[in-house]
Protein backbone atom coordinates (compact mmCIF):
# COMPACT_ATOMS: atom_id res chain seq x y z
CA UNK A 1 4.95 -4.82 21.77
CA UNK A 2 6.51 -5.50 18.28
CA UNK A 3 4.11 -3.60 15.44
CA UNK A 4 5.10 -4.21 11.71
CA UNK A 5 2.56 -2.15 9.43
CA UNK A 6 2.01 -3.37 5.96
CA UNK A 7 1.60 -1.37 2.56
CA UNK A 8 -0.93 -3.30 0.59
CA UNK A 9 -0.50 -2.76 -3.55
CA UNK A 10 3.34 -4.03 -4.20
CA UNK A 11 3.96 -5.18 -1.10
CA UNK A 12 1.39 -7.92 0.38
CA UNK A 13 -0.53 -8.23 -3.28
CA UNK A 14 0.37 -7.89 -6.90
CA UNK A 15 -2.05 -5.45 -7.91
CA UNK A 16 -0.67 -3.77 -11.25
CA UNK A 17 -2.93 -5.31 -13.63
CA UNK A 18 -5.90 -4.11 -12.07
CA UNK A 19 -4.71 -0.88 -10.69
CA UNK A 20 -3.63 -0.04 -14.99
CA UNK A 21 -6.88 -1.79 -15.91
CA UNK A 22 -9.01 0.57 -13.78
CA UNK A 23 -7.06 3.74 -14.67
CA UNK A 24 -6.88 3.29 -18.49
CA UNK A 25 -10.62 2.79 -18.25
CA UNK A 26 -11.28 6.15 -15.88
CA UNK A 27 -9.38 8.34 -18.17
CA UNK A 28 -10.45 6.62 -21.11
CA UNK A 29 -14.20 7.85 -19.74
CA UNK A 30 -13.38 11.11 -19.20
CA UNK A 31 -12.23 11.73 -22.70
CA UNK A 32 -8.51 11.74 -21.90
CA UNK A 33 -5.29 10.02 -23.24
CA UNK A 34 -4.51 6.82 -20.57
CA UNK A 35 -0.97 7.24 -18.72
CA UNK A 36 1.37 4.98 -19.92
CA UNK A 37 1.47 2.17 -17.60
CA UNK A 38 4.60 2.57 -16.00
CA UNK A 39 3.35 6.33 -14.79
CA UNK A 40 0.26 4.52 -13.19
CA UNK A 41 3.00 1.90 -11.43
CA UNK A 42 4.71 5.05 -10.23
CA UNK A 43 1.44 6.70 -7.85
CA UNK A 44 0.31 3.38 -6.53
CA UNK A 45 -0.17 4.06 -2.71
CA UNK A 46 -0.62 7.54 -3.07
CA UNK A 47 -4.11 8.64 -2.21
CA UNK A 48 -6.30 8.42 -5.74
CA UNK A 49 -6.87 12.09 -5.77
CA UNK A 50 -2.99 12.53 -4.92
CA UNK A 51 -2.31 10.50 -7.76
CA UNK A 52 -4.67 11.90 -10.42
CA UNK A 53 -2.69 15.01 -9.65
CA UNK A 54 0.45 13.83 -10.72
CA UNK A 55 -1.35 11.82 -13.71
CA UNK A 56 -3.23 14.59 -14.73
CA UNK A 57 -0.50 17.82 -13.88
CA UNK A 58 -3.14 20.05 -15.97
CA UNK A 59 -6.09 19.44 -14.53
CA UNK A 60 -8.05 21.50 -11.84
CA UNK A 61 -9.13 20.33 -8.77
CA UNK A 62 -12.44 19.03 -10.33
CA UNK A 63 -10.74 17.54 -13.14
CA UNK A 64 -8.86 15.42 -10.47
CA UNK A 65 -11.88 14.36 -8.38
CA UNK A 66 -13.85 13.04 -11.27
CA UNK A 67 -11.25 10.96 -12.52
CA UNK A 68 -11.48 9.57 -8.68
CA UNK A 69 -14.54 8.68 -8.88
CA UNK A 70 -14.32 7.38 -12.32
CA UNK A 71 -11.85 5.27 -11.35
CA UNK A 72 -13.64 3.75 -8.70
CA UNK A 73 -16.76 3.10 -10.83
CA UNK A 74 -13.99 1.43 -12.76
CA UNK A 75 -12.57 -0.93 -10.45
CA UNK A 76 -16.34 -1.28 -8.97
CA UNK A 77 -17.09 -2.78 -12.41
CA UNK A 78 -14.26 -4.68 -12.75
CA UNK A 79 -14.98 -6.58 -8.86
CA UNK A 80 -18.82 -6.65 -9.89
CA UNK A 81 -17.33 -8.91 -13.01
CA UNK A 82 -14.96 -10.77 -11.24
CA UNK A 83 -12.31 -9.63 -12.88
CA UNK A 84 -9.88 -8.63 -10.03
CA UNK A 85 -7.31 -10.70 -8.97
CA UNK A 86 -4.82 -8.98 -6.79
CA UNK A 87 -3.19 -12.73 -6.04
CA UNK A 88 -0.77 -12.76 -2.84
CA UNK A 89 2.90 -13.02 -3.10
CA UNK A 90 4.28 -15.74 -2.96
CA UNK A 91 5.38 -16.37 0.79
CA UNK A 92 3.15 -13.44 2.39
CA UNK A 93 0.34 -15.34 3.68
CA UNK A 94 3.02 -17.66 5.50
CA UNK A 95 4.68 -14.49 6.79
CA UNK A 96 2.01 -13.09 8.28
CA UNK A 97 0.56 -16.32 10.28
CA UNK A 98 3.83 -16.66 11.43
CA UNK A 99 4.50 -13.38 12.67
CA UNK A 100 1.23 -13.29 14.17
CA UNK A 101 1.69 -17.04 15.77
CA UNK A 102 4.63 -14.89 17.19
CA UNK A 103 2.66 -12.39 19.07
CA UNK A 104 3.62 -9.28 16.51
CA UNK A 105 1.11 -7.32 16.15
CA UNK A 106 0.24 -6.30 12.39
CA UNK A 107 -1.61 -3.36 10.58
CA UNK A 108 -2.34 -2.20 7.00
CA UNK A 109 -1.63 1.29 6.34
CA UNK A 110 -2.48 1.80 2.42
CA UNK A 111 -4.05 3.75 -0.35
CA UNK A 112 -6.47 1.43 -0.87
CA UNK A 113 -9.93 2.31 0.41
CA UNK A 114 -11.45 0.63 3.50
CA UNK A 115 -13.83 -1.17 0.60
CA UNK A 116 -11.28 -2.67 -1.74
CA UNK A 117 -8.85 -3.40 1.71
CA UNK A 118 -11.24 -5.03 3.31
CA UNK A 119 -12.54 -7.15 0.23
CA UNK A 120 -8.32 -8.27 -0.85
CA UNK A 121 -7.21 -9.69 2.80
CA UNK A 122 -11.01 -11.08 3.13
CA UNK A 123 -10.59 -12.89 -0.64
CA UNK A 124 -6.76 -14.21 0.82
CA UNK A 125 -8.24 -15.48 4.36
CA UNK A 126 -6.14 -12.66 6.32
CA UNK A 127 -8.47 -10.04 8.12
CA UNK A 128 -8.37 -12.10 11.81
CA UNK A 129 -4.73 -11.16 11.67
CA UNK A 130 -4.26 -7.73 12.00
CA UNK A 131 -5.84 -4.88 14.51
CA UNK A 132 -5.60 -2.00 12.50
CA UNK A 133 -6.40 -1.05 8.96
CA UNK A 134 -5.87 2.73 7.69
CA UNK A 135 -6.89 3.43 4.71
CA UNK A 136 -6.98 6.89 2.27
CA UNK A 137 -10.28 7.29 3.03
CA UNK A 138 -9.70 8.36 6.72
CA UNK A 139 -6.18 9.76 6.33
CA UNK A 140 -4.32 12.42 4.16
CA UNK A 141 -2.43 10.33 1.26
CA UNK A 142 0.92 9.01 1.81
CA UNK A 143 3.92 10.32 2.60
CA UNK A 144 1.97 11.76 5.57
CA UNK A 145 2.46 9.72 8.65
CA UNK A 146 -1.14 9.94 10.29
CA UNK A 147 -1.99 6.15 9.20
CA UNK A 148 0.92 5.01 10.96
CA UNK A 149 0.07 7.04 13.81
CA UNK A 150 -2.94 5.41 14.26
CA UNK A 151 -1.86 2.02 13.72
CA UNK A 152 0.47 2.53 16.69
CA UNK A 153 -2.20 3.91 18.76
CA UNK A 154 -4.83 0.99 18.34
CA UNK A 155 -1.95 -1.71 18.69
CA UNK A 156 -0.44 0.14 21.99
CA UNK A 157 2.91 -0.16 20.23
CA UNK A 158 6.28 0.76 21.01
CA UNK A 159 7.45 3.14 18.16
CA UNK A 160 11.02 1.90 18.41
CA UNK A 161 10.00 -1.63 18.01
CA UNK A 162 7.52 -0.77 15.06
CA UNK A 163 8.33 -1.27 11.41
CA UNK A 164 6.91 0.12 8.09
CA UNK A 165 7.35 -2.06 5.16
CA UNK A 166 6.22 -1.36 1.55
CA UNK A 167 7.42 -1.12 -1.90
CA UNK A 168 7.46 2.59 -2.70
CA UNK A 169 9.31 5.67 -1.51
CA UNK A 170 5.87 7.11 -0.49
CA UNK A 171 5.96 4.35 2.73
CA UNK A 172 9.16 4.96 3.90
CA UNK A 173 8.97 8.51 4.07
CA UNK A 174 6.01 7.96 5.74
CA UNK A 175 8.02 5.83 8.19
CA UNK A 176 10.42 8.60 8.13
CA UNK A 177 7.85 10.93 8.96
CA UNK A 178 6.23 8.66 11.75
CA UNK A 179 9.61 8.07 13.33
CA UNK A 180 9.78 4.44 12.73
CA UNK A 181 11.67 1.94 11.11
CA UNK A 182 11.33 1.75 7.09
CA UNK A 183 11.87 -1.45 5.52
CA UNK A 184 11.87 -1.59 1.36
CA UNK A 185 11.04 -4.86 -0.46
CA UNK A 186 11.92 -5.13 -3.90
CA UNK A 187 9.36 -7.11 -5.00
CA UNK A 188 6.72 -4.08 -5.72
CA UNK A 189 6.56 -1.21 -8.28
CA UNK A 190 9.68 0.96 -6.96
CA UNK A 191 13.32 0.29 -7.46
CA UNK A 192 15.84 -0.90 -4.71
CA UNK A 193 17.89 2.80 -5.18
CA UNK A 194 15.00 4.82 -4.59
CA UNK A 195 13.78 3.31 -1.50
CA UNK A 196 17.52 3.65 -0.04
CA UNK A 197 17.98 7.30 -1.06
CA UNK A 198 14.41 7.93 0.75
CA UNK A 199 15.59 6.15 3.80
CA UNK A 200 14.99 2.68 3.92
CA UNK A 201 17.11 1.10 6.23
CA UNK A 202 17.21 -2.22 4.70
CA UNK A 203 14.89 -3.79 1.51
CA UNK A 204 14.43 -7.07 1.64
CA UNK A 205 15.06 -9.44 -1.87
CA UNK A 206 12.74 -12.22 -0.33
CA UNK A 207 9.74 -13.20 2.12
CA UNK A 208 12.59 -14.77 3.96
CA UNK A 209 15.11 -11.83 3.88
CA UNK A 210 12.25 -9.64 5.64
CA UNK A 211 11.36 -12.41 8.29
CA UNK A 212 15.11 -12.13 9.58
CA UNK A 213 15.25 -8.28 9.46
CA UNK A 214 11.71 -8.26 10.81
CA UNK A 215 13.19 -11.03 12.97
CA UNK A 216 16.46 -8.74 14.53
CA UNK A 217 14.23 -6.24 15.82
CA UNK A 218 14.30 -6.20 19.69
């Protein structure tokens, strides 16, 4: 049984806008200077209280869990608007009917929370298609491999036949971690260098570049 395990944020969705949108506004309400953009870019797919941490390096713990929440009042506002878009790639939704029309099994291991996962691959028509979803809410943040773990365990997958793909460093440690395959796209909010150096053993340039690595896995 083939497994390949999606990130979410850089990977299957471009997220930025609302990701920088939500955190400006969360430190903005807790009296605090917004990270430049670029920072916020950097912690996507780390667990929110993970990445207020590194946003925030001199805050205390409670400093760090109120921005959390803040920033999920924030993005809570901005989906009660309807002002998050988190549009597809271009090419993923193809990808994914196809692997699945395959027989590959699929997951979603992300830092999302099972809320805002569930609403994205319900907005893009994609939830039928995969038989796990592990989110930060039930896990310890990325680069820990428990998500993967699990997403092996409810898809009664071979570990040498599954793959990890995302767009950070964060998810292929993890796969690193999880002893599986990592695969990098370039597409998301970490460079091509980085993901080698952390262990990727390929990153794909396009949807169709990851279909034939995805595709030479036996």
């Amino acid at each position: 049984m083939r497994l390949a395990i999606f990130d979410c944020d850089g990977t299957l969705v471009d997220s930025q806008a609302d990701i920088c949108a939500a955190m400006d506004a969360a430190f903005a309400a807790a009296g605090l200077v917004p990270p430049e953009r670029h920072a916020t870019r950097r912690v996507v797919g780390l667990s929110l209280h993970e990445a207020m941490r590194q946003l925030h390096p001199a805050g205390a713990h409670e400093d760090h869990a109120s921005l959390t929440e803040l920033y999920k009042d924030a993005f809570r506002a901005r989906r009660a608007a309807g002002a998050v878009a988190e549009p597809l790639y271009e090419g993923i939704a193809g990808l994914v009917e196809q692997l699945a029309a395959e027989g590959w099994q699929l997951a979603v291991a992300t830092g999302k929370s099972d809320r805002g996962l569930a609403h994205c691959l319900a907005t893009h028509g994609l939830t039928r298609h995969f038989v796990s979803l592990q989110t930060a809410d039930r896990h310890p943040s990325k680069p820990d491999p428990s998500m993967i773990e699990q997403c092996i365990a409810d898809a009664g997958a071979d570990r040498h036949r599954t793959a990890m793909i995302g767009d950070t460093v964060y998810d292929i440690v993890m796969a690193r971690n999880a002893g599986v395959r990592g695969i990098g796209v370039d597409w998301g909010y970490h460079e091509t260098e980085e993901l080698f150096e952390a262990g990727a053993e390929a990153v794909a340039t396009s949807i169709a570049e990851l279909r034939a690595l995805l595709g030479a896995i036996e």
